[in-house]
Protein backbone atom coordinates (compact mmCIF):
# COMPACT_ATOMS: atom_id res chain seq x y z
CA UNK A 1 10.77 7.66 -57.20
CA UNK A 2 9.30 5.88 -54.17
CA UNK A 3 11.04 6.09 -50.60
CA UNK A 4 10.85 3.08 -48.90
CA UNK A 5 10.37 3.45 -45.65
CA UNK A 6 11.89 0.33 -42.91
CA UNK A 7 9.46 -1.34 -40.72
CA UNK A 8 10.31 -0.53 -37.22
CA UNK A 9 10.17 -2.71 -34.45
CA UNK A 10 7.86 -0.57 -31.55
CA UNK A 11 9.94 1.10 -28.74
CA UNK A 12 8.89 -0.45 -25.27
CA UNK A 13 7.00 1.69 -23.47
CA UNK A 14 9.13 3.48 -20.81
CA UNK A 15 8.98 2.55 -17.13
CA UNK A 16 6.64 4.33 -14.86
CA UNK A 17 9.44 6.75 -13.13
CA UNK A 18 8.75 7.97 -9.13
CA UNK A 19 9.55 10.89 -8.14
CA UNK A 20 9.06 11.79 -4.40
CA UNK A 21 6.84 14.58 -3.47
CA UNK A 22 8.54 16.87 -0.59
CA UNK A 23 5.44 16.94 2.02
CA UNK A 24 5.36 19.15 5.18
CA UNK A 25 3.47 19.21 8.89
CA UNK A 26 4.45 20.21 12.02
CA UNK A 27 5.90 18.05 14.38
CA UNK A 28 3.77 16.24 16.79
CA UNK A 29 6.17 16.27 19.95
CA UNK A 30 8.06 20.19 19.98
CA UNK A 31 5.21 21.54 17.19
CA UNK A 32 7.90 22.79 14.56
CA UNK A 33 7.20 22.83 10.95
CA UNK A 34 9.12 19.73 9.33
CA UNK A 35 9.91 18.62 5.83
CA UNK A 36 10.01 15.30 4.82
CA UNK A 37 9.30 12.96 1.59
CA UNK A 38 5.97 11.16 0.74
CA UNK A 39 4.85 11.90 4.12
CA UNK A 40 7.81 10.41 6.49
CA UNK A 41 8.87 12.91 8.69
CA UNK A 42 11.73 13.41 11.46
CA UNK A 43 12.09 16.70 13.47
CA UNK A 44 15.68 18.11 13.82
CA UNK A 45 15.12 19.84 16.60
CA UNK A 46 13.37 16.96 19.52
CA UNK A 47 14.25 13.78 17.14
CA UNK A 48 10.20 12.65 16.71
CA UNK A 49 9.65 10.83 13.76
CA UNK A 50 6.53 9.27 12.53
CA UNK A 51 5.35 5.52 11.86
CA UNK A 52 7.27 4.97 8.51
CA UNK A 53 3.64 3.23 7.64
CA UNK A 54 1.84 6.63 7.51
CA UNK A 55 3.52 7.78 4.01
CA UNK A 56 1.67 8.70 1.23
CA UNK A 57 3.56 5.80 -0.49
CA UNK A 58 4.81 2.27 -0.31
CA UNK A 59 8.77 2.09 0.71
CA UNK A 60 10.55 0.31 -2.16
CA UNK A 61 12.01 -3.26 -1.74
CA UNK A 62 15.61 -3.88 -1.05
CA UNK A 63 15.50 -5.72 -4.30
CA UNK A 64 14.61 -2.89 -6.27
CA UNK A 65 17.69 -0.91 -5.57
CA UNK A 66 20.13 -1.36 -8.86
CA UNK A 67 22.93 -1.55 -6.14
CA UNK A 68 21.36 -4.33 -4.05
CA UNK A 69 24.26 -7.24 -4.14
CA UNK A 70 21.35 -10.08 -3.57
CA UNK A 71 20.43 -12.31 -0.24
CA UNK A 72 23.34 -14.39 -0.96
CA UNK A 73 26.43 -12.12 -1.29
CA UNK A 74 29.10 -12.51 1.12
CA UNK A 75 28.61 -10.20 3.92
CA UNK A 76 24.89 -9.87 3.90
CA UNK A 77 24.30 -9.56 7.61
CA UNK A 78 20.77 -9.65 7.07
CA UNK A 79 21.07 -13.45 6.10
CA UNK A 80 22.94 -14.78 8.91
């Protein structure tokens, strides 16, 4: 007896998950060591932080969020 075996449509591949990477450096203004993710930083102790350009990564968009309501929701200060 034969087993017949279904042809399966292919699983999509899965999408590319980030995860950040916890970074550390010392602060440039009071010199403590400071913790941050993908290379943004902001000392506790004298407030510095650094140029959100110098991470390690690009910040995700607004849009990408699963909770972002859209540019047109009632509300949206960012549109008035």
């Amino acid at each position: 007896m034969d087993r017949w075996s279904p042809e399966l449509d292919p699983e999509p591949e899965p999408e590319a998950v980030v995860i950040p990477e916890i970074t550390e450096a010392e602060c440039r203004k009071c010199g403590t060591r400071v913790a941050g993710l993908d290379g943004r930083y902001a000392c506790g102790v004298c407030g510095w932080t650094n140029e959100w350009t110098e991470g390690h990564r690009p910040l995700p968009r607004a849009e990408d969020d699963p909770d972002y309501p859209g540019s047109d929701a009632p509300g949206n200060r960012l549109t008035q």
